[in-house]
N, C-alpha and C. Protein backbone atom coordinates (compact mmCIF):
# COMPACT_ATOMS: atom_id res chain seq x y z
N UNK A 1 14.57 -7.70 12.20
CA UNK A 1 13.87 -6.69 12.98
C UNK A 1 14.87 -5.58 13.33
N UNK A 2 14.33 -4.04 13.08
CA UNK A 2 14.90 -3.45 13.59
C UNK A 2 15.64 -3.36 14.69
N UNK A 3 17.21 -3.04 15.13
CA UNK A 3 17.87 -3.04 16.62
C UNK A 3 17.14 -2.18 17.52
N UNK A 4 17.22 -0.76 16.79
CA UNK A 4 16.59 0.19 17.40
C UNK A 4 14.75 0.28 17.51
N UNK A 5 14.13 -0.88 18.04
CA UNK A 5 12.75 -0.73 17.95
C UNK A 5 11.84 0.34 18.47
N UNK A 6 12.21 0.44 19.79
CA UNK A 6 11.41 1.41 20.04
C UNK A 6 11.34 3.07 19.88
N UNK A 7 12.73 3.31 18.97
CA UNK A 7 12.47 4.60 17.82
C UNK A 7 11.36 4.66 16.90
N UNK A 8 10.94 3.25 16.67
CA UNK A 8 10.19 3.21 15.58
C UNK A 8 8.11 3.68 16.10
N UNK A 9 8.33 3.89 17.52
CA UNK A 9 6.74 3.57 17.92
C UNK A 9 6.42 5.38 17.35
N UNK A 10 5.15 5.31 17.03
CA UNK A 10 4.51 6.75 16.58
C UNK A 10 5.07 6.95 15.28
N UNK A 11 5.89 5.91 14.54
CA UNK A 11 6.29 6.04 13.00
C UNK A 11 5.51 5.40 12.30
N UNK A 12 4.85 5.98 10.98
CA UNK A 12 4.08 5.72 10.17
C UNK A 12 4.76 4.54 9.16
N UNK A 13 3.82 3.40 8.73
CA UNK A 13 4.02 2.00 7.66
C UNK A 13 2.76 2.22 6.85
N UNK A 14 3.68 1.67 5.91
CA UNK A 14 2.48 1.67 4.80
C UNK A 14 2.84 0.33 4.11
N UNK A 15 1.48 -0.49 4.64
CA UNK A 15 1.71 -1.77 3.55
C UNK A 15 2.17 -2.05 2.45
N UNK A 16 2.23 -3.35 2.24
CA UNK A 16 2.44 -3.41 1.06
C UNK A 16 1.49 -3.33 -0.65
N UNK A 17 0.20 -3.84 0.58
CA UNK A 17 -1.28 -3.66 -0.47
C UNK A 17 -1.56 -1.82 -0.27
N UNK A 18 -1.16 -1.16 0.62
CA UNK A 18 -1.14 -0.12 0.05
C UNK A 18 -1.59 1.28 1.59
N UNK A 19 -2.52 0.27 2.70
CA UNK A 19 -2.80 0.66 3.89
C UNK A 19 -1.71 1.06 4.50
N UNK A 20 -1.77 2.76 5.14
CA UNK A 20 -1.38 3.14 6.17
C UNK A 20 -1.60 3.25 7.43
N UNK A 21 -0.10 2.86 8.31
CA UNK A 21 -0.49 2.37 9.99
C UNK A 21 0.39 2.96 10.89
N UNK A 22 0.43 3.52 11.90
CA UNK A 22 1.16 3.90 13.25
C UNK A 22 1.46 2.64 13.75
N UNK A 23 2.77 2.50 14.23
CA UNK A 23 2.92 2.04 15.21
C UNK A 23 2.98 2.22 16.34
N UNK A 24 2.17 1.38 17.29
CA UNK A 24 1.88 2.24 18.49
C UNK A 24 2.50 1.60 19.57
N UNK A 25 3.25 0.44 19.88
CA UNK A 25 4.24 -0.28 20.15
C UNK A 25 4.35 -1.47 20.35
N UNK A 26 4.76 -2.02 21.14
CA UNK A 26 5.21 -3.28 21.44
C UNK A 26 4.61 -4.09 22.62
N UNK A 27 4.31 -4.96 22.36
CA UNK A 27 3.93 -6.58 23.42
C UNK A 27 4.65 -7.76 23.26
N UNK A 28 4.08 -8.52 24.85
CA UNK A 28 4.46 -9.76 24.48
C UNK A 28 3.25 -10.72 24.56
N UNK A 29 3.15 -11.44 23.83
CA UNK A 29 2.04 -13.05 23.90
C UNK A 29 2.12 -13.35 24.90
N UNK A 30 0.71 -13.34 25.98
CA UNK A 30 0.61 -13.64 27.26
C UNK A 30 1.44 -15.46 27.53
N UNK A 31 1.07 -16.47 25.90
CA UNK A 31 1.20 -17.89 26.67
C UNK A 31 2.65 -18.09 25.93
N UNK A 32 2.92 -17.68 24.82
CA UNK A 32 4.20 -17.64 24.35
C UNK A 32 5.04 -16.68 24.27
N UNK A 33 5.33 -15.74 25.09
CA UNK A 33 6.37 -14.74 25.09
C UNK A 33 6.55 -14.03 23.71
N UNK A 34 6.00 -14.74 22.72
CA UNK A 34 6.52 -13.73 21.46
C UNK A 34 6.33 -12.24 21.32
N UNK A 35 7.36 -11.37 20.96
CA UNK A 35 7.35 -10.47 20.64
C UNK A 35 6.15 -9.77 19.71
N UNK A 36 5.51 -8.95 20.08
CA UNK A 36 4.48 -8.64 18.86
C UNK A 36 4.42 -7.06 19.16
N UNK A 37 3.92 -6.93 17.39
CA UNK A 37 3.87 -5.33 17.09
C UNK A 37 2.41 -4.68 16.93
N UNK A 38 1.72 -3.60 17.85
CA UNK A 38 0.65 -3.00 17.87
C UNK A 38 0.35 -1.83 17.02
N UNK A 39 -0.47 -1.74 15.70
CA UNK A 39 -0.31 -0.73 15.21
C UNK A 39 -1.82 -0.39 14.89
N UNK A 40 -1.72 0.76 14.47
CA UNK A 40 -3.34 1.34 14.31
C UNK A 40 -3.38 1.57 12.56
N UNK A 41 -4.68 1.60 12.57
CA UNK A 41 -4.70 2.16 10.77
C UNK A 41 -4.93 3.77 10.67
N UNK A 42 -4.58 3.98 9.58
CA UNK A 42 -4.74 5.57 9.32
C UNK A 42 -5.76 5.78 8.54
N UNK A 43 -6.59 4.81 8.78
CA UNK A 43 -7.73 5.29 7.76
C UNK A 43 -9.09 4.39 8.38
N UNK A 44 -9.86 4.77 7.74
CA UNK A 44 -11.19 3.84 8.36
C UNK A 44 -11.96 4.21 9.58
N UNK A 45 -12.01 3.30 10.42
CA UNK A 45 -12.09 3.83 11.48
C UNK A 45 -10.70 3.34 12.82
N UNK A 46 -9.76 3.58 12.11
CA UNK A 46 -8.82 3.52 13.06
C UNK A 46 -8.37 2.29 13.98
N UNK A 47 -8.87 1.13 13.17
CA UNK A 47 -8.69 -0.06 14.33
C UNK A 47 -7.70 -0.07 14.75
N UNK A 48 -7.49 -0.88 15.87
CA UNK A 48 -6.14 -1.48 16.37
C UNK A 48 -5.72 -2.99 15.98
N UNK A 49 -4.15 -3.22 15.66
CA UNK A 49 -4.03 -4.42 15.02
C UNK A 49 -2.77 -4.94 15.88
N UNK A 50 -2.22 -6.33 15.86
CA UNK A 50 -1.22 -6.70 16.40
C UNK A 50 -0.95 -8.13 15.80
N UNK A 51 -0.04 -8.00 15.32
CA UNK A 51 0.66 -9.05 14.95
C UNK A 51 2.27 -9.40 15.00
N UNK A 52 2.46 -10.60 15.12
CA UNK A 52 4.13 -10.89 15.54
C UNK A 52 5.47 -9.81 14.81
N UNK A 53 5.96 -9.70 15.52
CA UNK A 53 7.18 -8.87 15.32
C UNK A 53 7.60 -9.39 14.22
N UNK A 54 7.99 -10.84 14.31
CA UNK A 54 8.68 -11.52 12.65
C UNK A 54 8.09 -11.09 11.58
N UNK A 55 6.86 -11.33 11.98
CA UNK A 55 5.93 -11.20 10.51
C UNK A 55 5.84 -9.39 10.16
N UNK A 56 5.62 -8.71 10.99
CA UNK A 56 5.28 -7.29 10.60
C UNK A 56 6.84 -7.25 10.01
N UNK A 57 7.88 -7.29 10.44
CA UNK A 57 9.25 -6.63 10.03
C UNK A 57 9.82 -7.48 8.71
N UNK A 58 9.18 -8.54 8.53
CA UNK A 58 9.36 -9.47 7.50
C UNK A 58 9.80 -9.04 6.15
N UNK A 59 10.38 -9.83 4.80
CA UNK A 59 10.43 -9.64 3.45
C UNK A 59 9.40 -10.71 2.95
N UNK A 60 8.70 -9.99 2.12
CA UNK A 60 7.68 -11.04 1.31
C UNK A 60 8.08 -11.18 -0.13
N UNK A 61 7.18 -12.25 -0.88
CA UNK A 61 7.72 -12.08 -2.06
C UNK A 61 6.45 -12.70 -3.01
N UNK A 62 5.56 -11.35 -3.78
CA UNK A 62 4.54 -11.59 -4.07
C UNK A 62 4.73 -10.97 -6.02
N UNK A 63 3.94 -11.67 -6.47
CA UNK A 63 4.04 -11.38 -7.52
C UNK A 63 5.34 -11.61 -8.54
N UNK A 64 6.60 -12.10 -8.13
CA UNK A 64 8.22 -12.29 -8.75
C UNK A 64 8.44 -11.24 -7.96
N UNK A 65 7.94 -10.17 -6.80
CA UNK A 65 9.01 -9.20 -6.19
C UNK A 65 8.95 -9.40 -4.93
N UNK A 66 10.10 -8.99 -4.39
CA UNK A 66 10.25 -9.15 -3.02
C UNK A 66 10.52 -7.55 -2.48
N UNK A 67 9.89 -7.85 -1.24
CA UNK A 67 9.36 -6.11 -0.95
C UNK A 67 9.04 -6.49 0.72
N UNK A 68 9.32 -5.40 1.59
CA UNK A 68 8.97 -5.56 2.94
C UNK A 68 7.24 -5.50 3.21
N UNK A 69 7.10 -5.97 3.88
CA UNK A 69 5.41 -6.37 4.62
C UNK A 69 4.72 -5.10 5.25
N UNK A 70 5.58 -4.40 5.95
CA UNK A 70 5.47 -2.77 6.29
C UNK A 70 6.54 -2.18 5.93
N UNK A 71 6.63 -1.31 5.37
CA UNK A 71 7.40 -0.27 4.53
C UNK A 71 7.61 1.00 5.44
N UNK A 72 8.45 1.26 6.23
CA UNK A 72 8.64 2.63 6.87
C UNK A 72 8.34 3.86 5.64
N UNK A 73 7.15 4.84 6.56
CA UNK A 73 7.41 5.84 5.55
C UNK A 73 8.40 6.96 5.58
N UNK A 74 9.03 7.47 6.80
CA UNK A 74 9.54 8.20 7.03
C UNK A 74 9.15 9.49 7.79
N UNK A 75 7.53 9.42 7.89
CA UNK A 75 6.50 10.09 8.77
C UNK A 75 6.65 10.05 9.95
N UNK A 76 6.31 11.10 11.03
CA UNK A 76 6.33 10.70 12.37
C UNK A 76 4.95 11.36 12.33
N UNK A 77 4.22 10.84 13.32
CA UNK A 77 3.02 11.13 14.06
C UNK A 77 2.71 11.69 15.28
């Protein structure tokens, strides 16, 4: 996980299947403290999503490649 996290809130990800998302920031799991990441989609109708910090900042490895789970685009919003 990024050190510097909360540079990253209002920065645009783009999956790995191909969806673009804001991040809009950070929580914690009311019964387990885990860290988790809130982000919106850039398309559709804009849901809101949240899932664990590990997993959003994660390396996957699909197909023989290994590739990050959200991909910074370099966008700010």
């Amino acid at each position: 996980m990024p050190e510097d996290r909360h540079s990253l809130i209002g920065r645009e990800f783009v999956h790995f299947k191909g969806g673009h998302y804001r991040l809009e920031g950070f929580a914690k799991d009311s019964e387990t403290l885990e860290e988790m990441v809130v982000y919106r989609a850039l398309y559709g109708e804009g849901g809101l999503w949240v899932r664990p910090a590990k997993m959003f900042f994660a390396t996957i490895e699909r197909d023989g490649k290994t590739m990050k789970r959200f991909e910074l685009t370099g966008e700010s919003l």
